[in-house]
N, C-alpha and C. Protein backbone atom coordinates (compact mmCIF):
# COMPACT_ATOMS: atom_id res chain seq x y z
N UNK A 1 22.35 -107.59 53.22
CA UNK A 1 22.45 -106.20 53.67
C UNK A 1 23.25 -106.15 54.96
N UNK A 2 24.40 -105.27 54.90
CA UNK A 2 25.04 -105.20 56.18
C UNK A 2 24.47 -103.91 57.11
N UNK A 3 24.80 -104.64 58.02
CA UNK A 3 23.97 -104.06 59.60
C UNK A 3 25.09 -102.68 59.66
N UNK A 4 24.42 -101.29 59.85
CA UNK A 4 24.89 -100.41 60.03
C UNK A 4 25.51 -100.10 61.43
N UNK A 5 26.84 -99.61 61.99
CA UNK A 5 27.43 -100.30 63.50
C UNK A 5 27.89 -98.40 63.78
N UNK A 6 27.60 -97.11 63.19
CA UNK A 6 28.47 -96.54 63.55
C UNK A 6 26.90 -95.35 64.29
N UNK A 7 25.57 -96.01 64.03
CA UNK A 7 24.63 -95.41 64.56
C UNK A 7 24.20 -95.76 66.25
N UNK A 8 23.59 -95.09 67.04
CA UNK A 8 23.00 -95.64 68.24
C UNK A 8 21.41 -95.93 67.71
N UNK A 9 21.35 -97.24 68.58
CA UNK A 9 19.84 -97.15 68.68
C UNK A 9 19.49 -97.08 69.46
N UNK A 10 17.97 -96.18 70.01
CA UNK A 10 17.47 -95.50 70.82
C UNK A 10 16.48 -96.72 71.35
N UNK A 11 16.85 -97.24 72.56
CA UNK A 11 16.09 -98.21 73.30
C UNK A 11 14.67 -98.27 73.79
N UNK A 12 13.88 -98.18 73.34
CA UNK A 12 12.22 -98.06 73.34
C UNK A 12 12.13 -98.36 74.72
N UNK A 13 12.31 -99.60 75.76
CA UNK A 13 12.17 -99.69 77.16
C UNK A 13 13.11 -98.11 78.25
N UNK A 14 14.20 -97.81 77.68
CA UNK A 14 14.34 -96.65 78.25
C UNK A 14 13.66 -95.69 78.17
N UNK A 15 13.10 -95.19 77.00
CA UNK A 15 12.30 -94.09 76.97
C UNK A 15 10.84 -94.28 77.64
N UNK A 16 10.42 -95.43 77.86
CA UNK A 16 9.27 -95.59 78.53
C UNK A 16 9.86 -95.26 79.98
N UNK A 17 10.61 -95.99 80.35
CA UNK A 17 11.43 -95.70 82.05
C UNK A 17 11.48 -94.16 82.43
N UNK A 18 11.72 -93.63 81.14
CA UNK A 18 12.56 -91.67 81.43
C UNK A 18 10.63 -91.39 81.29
N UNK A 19 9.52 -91.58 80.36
CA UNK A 19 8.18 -91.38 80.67
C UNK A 19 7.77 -91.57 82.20
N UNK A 20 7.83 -92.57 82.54
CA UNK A 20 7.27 -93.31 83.71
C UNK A 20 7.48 -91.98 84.79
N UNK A 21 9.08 -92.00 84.90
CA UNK A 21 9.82 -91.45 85.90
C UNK A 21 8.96 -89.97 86.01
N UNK A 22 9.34 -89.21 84.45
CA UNK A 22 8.27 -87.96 84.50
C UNK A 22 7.37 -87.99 84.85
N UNK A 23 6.27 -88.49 84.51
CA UNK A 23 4.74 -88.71 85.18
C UNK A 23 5.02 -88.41 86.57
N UNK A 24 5.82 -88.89 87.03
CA UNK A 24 5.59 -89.10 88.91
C UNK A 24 6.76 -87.79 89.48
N UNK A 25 7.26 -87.90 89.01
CA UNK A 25 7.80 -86.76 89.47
C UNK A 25 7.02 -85.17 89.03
N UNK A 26 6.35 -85.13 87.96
CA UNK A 26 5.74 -83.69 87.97
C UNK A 26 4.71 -83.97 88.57
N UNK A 27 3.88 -85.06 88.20
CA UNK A 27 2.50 -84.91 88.75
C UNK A 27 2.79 -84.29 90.43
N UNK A 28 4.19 -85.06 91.29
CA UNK A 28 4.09 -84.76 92.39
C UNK A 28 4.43 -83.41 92.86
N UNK A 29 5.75 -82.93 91.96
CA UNK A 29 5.61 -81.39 92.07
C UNK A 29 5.83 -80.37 91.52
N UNK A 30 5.42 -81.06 90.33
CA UNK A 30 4.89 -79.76 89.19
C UNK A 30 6.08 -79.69 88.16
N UNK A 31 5.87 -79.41 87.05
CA UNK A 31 6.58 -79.41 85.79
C UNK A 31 7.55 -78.77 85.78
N UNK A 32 7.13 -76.99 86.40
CA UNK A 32 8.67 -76.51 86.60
C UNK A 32 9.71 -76.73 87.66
N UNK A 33 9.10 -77.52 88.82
CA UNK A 33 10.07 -77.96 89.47
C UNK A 33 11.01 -79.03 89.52
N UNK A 34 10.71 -79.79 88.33
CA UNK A 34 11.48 -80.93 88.06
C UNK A 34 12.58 -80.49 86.75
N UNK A 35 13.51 -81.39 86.97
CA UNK A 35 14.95 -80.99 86.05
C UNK A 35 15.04 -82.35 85.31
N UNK A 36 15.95 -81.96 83.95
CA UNK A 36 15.97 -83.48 83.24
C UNK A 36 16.93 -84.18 84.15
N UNK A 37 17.77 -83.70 84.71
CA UNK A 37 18.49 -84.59 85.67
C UNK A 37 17.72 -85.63 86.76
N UNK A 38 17.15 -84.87 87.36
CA UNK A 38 16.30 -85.62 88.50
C UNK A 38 15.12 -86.95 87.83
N UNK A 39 14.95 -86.48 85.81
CA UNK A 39 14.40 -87.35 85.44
C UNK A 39 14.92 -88.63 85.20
N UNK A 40 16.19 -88.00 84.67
CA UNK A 40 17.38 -89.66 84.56
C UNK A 40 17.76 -89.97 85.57
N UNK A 41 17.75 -89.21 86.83
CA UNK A 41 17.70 -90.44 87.64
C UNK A 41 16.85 -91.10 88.47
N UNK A 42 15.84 -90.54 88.52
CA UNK A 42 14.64 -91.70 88.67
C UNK A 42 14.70 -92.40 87.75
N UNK A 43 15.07 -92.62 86.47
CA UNK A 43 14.55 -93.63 85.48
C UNK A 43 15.59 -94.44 85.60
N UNK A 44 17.00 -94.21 86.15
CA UNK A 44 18.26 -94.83 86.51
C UNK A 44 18.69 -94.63 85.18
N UNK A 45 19.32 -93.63 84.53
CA UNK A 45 20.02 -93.15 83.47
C UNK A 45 20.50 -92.02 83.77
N UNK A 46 22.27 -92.18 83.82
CA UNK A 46 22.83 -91.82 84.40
C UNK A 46 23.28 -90.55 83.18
N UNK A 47 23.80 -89.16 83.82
CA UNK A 47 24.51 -88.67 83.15
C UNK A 47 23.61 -87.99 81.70
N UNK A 48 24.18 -87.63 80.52
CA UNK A 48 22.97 -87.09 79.50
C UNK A 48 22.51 -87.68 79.14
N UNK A 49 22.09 -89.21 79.14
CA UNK A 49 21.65 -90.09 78.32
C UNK A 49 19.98 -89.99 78.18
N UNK A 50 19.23 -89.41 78.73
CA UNK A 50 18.19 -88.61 78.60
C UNK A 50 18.57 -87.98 77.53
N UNK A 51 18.81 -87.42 77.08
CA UNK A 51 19.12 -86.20 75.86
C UNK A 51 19.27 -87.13 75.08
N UNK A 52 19.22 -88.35 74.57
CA UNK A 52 19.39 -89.63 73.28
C UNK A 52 17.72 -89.66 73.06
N UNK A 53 17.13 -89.15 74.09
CA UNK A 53 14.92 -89.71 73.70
C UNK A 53 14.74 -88.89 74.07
N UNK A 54 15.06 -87.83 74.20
CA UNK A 54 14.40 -86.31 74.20
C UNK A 54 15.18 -84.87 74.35
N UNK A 55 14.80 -84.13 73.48
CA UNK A 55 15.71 -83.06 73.34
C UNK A 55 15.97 -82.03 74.90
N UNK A 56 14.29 -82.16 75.64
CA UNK A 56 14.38 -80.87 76.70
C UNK A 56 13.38 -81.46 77.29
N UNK A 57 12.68 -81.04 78.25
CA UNK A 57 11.91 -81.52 79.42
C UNK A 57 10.35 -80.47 78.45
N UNK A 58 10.28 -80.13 78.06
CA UNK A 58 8.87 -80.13 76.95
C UNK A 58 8.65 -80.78 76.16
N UNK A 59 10.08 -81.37 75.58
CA UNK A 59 9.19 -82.80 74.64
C UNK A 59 9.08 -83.74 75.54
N UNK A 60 9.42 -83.67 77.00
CA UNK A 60 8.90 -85.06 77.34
C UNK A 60 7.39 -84.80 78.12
N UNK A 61 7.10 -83.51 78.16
CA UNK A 61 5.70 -83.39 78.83
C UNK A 61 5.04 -83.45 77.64
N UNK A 62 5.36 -83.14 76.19
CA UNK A 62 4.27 -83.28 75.18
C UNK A 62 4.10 -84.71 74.69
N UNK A 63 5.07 -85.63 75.42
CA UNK A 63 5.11 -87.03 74.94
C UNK A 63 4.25 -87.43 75.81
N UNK A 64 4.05 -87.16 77.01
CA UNK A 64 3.49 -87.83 77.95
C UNK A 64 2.15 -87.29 77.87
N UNK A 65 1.71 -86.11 77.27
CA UNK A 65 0.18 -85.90 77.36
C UNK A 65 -0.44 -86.59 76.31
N UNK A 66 0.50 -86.37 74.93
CA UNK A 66 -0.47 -86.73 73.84
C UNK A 66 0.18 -89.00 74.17
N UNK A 67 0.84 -89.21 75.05
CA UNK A 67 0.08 -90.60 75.03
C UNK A 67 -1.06 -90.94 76.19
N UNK A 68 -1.14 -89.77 76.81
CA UNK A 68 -2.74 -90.16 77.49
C UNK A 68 -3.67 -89.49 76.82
N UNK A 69 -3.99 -88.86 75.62
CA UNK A 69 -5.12 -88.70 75.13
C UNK A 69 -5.10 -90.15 74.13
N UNK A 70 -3.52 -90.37 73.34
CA UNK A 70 -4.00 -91.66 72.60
C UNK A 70 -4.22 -92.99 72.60
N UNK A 71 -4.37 -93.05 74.34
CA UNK A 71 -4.82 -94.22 74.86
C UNK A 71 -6.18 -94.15 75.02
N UNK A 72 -6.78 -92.86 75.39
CA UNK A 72 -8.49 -92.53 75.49
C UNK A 72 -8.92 -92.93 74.29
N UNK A 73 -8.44 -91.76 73.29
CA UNK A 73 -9.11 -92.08 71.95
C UNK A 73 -9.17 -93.48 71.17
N UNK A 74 -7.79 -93.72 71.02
CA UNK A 74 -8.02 -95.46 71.24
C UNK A 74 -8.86 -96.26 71.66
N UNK A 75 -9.39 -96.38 73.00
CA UNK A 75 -10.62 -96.92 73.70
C UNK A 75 -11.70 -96.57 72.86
N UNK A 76 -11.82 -94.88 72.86
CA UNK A 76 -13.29 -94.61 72.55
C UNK A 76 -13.43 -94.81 70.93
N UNK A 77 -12.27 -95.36 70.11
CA UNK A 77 -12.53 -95.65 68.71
C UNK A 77 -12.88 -97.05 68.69
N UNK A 78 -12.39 -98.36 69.77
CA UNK A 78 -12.59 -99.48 70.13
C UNK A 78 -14.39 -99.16 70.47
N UNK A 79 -14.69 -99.05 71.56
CA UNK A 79 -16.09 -98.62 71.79
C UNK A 79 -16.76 -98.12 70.51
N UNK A 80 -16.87 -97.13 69.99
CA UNK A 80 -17.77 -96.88 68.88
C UNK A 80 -17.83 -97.69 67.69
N UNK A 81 -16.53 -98.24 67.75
CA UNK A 81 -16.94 -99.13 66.31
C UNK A 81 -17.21 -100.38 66.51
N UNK A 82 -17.75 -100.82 67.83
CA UNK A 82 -18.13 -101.82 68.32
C UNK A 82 -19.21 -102.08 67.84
N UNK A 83 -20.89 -100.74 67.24
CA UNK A 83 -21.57 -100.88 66.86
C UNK A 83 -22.81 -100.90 67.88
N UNK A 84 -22.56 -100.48 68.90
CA UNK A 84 -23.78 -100.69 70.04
C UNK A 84 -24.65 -99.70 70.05
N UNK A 85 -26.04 -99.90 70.30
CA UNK A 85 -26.70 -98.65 70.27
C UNK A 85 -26.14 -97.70 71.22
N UNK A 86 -26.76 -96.59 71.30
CA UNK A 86 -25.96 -95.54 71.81
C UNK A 86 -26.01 -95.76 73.39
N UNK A 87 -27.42 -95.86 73.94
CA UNK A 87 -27.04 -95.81 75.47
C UNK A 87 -25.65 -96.71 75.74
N UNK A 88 -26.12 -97.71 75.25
CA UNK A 88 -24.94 -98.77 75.93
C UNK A 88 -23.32 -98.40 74.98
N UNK A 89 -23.40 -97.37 74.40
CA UNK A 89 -22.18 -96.76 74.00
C UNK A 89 -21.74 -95.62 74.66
N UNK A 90 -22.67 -94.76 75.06
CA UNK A 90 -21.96 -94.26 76.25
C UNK A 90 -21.89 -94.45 77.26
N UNK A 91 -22.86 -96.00 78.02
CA UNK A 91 -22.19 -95.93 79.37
C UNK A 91 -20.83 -96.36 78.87
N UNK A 92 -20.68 -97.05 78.44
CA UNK A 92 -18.99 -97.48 78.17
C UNK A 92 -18.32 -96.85 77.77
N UNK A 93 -18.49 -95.41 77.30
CA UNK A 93 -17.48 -94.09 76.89
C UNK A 93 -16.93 -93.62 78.27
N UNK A 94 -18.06 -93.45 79.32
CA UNK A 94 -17.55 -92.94 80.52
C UNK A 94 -16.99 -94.56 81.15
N UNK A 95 -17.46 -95.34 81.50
CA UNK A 95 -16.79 -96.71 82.28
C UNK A 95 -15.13 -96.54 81.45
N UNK A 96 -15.13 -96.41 80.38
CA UNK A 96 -13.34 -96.20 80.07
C UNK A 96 -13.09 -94.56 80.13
N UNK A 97 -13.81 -94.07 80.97
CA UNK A 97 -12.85 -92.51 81.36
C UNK A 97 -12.56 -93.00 82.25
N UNK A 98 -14.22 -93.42 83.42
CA UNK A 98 -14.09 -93.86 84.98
C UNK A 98 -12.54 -94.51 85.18
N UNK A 99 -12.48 -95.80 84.37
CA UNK A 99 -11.25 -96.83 84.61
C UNK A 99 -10.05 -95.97 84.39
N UNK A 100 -9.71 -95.08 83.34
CA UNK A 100 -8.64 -94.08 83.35
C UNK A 100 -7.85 -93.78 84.36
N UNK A 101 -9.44 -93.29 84.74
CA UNK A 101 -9.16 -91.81 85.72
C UNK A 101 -8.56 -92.26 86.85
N UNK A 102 -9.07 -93.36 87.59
CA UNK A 102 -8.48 -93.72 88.33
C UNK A 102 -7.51 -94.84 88.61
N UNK A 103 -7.30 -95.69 87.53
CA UNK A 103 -5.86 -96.06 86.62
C UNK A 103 -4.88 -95.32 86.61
N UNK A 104 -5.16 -93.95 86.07
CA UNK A 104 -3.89 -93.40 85.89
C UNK A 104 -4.04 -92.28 86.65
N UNK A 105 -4.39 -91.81 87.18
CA UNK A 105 -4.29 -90.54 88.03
C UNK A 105 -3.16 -89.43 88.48
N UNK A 106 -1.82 -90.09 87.96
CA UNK A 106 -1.15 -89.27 87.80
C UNK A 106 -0.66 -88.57 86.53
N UNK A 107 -1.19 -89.28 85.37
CA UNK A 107 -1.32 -88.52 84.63
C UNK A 107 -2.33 -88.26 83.63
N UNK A 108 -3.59 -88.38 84.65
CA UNK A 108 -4.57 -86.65 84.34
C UNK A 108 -4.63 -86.04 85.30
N UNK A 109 -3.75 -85.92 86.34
CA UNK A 109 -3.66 -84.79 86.94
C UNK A 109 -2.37 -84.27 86.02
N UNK A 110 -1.79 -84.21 85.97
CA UNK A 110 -0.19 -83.85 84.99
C UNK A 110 -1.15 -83.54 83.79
N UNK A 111 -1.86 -83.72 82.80
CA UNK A 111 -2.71 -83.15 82.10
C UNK A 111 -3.27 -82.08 82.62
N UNK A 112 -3.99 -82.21 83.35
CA UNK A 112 -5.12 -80.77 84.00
C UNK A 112 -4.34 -79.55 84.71
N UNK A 113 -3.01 -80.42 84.97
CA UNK A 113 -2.38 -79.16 85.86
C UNK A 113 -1.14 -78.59 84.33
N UNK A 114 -0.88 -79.25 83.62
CA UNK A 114 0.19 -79.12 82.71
C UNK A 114 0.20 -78.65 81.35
N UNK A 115 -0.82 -78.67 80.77
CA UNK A 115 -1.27 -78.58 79.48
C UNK A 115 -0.81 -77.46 79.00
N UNK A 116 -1.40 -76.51 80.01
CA UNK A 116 -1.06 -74.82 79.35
C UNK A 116 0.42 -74.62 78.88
N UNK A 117 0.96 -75.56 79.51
CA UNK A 117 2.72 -74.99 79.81
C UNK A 117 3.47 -75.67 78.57
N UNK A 118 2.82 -76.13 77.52
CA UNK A 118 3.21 -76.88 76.38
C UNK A 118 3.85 -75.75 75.36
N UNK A 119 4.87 -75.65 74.44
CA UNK A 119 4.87 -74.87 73.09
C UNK A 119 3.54 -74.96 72.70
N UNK A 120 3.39 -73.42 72.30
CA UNK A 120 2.21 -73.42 71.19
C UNK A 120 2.16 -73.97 70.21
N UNK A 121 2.38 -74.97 69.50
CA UNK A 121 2.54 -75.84 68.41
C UNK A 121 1.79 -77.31 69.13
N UNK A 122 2.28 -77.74 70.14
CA UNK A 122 2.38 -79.22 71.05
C UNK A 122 0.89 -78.67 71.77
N UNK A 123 0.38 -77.51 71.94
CA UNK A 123 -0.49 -77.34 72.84
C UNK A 123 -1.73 -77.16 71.94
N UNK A 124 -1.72 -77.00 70.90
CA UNK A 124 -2.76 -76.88 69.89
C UNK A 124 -3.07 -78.13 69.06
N UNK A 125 -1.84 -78.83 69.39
CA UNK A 125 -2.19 -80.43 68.64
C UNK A 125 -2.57 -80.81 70.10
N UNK A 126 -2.83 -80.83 71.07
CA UNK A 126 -3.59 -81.99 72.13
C UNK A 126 -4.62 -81.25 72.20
N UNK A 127 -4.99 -80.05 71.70
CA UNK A 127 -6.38 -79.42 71.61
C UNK A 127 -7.19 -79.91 71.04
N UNK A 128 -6.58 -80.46 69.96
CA UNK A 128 -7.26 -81.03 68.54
C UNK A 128 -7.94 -82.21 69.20
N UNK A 129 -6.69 -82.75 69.44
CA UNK A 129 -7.01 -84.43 69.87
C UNK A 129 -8.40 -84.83 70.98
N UNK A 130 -8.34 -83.24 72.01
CA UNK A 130 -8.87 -83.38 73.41
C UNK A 130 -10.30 -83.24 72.76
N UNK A 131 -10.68 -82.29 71.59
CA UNK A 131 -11.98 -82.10 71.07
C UNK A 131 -12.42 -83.34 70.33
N UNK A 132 -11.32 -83.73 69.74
CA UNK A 132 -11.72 -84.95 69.06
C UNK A 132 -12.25 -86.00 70.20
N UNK A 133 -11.71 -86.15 71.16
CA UNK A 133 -11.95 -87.35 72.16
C UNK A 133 -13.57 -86.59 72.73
N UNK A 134 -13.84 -85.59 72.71
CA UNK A 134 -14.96 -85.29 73.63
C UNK A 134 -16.18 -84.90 72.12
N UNK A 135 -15.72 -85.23 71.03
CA UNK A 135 -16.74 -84.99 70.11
C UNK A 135 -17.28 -86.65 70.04
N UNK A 136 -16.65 -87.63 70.22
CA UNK A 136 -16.53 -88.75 70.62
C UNK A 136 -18.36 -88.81 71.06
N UNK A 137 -17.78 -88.56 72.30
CA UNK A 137 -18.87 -88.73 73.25
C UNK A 137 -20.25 -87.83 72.66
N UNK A 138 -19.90 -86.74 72.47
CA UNK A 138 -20.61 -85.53 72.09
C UNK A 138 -21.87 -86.03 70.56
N UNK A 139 -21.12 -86.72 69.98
CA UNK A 139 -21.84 -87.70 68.69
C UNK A 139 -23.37 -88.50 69.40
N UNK A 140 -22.73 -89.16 70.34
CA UNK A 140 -23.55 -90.35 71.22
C UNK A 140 -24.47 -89.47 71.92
N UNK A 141 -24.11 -88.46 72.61
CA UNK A 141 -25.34 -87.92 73.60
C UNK A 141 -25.98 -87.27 72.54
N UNK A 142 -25.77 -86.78 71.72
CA UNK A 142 -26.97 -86.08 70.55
C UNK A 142 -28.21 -87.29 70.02
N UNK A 143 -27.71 -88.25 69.82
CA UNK A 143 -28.50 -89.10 69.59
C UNK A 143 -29.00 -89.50 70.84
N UNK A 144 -28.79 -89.91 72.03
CA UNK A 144 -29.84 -89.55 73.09
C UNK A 144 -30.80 -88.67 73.17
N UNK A 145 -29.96 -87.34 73.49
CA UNK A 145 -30.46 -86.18 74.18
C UNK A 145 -30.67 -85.32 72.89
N UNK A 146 -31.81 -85.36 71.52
CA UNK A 146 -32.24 -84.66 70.96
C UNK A 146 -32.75 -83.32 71.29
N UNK A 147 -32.70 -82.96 72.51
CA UNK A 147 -33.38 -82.05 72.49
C UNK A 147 -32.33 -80.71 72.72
N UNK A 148 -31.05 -81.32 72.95
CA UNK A 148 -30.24 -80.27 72.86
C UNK A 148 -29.13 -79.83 72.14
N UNK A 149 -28.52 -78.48 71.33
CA UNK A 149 -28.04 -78.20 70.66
C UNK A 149 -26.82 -78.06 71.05
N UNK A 150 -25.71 -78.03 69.96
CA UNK A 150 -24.26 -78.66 69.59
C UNK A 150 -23.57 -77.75 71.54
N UNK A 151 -23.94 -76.44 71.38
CA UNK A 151 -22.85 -75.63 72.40
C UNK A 151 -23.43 -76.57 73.65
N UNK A 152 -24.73 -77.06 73.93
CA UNK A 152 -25.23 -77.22 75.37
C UNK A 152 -24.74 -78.74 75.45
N UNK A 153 -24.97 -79.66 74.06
CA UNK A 153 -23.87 -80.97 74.62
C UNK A 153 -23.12 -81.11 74.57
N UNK A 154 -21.62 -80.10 74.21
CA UNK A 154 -20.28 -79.72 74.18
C UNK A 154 -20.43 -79.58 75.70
N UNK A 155 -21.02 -78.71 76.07
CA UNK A 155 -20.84 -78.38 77.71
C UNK A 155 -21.07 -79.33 78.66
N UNK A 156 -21.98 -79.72 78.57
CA UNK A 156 -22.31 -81.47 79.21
C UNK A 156 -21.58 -82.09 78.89
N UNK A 157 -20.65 -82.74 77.96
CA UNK A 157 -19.83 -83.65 77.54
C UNK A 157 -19.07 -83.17 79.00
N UNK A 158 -18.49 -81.85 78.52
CA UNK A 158 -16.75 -81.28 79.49
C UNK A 158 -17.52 -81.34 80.44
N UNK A 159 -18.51 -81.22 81.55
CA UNK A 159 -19.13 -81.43 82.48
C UNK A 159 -18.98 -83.03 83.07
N UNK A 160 -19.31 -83.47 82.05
CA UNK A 160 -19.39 -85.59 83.02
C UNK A 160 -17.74 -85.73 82.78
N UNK A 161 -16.84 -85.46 81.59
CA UNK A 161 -15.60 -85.51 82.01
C UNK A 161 -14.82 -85.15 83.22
N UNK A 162 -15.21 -83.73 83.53
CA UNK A 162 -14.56 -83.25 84.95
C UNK A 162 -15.26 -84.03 86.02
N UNK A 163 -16.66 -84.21 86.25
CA UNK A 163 -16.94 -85.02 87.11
C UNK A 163 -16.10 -86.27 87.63
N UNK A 164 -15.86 -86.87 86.46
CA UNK A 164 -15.30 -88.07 86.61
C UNK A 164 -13.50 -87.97 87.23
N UNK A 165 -13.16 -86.89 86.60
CA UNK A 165 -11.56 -86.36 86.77
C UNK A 165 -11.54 -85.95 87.67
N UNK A 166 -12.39 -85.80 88.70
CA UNK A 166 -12.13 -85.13 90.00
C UNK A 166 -11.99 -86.08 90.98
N UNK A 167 -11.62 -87.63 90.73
CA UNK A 167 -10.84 -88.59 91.06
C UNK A 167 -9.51 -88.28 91.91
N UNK A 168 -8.55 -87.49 90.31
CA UNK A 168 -7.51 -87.36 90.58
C UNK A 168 -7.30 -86.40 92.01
N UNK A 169 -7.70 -85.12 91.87
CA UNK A 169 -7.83 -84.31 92.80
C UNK A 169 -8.34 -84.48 94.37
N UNK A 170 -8.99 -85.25 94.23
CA UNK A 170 -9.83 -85.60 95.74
C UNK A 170 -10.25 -86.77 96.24
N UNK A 171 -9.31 -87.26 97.35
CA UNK A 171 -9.24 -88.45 97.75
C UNK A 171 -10.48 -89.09 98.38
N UNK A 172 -11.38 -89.85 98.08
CA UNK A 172 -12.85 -90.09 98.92
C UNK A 172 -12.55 -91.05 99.56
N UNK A 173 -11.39 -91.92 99.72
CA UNK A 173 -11.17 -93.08 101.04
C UNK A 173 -12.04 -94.21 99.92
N UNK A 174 -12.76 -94.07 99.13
CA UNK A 174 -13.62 -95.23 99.04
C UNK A 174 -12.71 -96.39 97.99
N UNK A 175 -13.29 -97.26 98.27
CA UNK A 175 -12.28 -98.37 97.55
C UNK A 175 -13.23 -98.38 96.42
N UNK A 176 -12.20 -99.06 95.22
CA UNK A 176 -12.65 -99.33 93.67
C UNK A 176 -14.34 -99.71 93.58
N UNK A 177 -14.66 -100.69 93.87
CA UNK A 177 -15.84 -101.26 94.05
C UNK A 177 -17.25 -99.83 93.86
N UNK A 178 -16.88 -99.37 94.67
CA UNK A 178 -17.47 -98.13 95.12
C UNK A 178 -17.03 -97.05 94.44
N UNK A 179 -16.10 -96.72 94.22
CA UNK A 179 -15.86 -95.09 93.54
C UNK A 179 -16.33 -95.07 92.39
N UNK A 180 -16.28 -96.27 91.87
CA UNK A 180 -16.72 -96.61 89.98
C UNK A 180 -18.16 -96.25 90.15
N UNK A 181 -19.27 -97.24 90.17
CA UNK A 181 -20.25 -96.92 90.17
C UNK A 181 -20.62 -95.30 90.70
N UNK A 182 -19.68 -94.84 91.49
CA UNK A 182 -20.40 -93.55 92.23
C UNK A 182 -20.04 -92.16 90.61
N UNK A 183 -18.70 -92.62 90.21
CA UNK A 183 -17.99 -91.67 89.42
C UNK A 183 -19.35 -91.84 87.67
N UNK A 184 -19.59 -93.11 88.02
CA UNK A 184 -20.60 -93.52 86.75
C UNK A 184 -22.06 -92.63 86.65
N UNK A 185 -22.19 -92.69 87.67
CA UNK A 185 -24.40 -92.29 88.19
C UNK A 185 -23.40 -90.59 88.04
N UNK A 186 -22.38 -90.05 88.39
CA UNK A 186 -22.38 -88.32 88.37
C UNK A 186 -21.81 -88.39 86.63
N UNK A 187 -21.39 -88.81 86.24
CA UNK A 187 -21.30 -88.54 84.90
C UNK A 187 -22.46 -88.68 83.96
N UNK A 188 -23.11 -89.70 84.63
CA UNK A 188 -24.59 -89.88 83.72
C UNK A 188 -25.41 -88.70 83.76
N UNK A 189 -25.62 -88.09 85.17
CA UNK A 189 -26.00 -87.17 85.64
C UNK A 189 -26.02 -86.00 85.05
N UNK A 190 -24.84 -85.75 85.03
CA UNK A 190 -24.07 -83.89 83.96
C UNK A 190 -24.65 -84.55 82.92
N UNK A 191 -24.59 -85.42 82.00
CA UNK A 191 -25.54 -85.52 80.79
C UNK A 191 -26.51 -85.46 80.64
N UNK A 192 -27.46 -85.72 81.67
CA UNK A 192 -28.75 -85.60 81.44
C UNK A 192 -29.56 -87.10 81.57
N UNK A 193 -28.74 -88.26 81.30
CA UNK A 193 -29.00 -89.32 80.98
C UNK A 193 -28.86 -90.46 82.54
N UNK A 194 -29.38 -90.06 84.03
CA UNK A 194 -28.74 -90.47 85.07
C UNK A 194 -29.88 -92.17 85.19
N UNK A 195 -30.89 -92.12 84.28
CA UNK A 195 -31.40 -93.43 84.31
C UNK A 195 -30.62 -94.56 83.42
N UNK A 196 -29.78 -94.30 82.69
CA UNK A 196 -29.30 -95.43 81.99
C UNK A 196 -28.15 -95.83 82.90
N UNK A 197 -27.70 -95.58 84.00
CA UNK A 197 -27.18 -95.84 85.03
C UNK A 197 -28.11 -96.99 85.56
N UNK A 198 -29.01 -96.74 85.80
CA UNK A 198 -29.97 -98.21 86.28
C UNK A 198 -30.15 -99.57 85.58
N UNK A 199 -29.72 -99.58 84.18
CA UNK A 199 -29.63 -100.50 82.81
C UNK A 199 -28.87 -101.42 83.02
């Protein structure tokens, strides 16, 4: 079979570079203030070559959200089918938000601040995904917390999530060691469940 020579191929390490670059540049000042220009050249791609891995500066914010939900969900499909009883399945649902959150912090803040600003098409598929990731959890605390019904551990779920996401937003000075455990006992907390923190 002869090798086809009159196509480009689209370099997978660049398009991660032109990702990277986005992340840090909106998270720092915001989606509409950044241009695809200013993205190629933080990523050092000069000229339109941005426009070869992405059509407009919305497919690259819908690229960049739905791969931080499919790195969560990922985790939390690793975790559940691990088979553990439940407590010790959700402390480890939140210990891989905790590690996320403050892993990546610039982009779930670029999530929390960005989402809305998606096409309605791109913004209804990370809806999907975002319920799916918090039904996740939402499965596990029912089997804990029997005593409460689907709307009140939907709300608790999005409750220990923001707890934990408020990482991004607010700097506490405290080093890793410390913020984890602290971000762990308030997420246990909004669930209802703040003794399996002691386990």
């Amino acid at each position: 079979m002869t090798q086809q020579t009159g196509s480009r191929v689209r370099d997978p390490e660049r398009r991660e570079k032109i990702l990277a670059a986005a992340t840090e540049l909106i998270a720092a000042r915001g989606y509409h203030a950044v241009t695809m220009a200013e993205i190629g050249r933080e990523a050092g791609i000069v000229g339109s070559g941005v426009y070869r891995h992405f059509t407009g500066k919305a497919e690259v914010l819908s690229a960049l959200l739905d791969q931080t939900l499919a790195t969560l969900l990922a985790d939390a499909a690793r975790i559940i089918d691990a088979g553990h009883d439940s407590a010790t399945t959700i402390r480890m649902l939140v210990r891989s938000q905790v590690d996320f959150s403050i892993d990546n912090r610039d982009m779930v803040r670029l999530y929390r601040q960005e989402a809305p600003t998606l096409p309605a098409e791109d913004g209804r598929r990370l809806r999907r995904a975002q319920r799916h990731y918090n039904e996740e959890w939402a499965a596990t605390v029912s089997e804990l917390r029997p005593d409460l019904n689907d709307a009140e551990t939907a709300a608790l779920v999005q409750a220990a999530i923001a707890a934990i996401q408020s990482v991004v937003t607010y700097d506490s000075g405290l080093p890793r060691a410390d913020l984890v455990p602290l971000l762990t006992t308030a997420a246990l907390s909004c669930l209802g469940l703040g003794g399996l923190g002691d386990r």
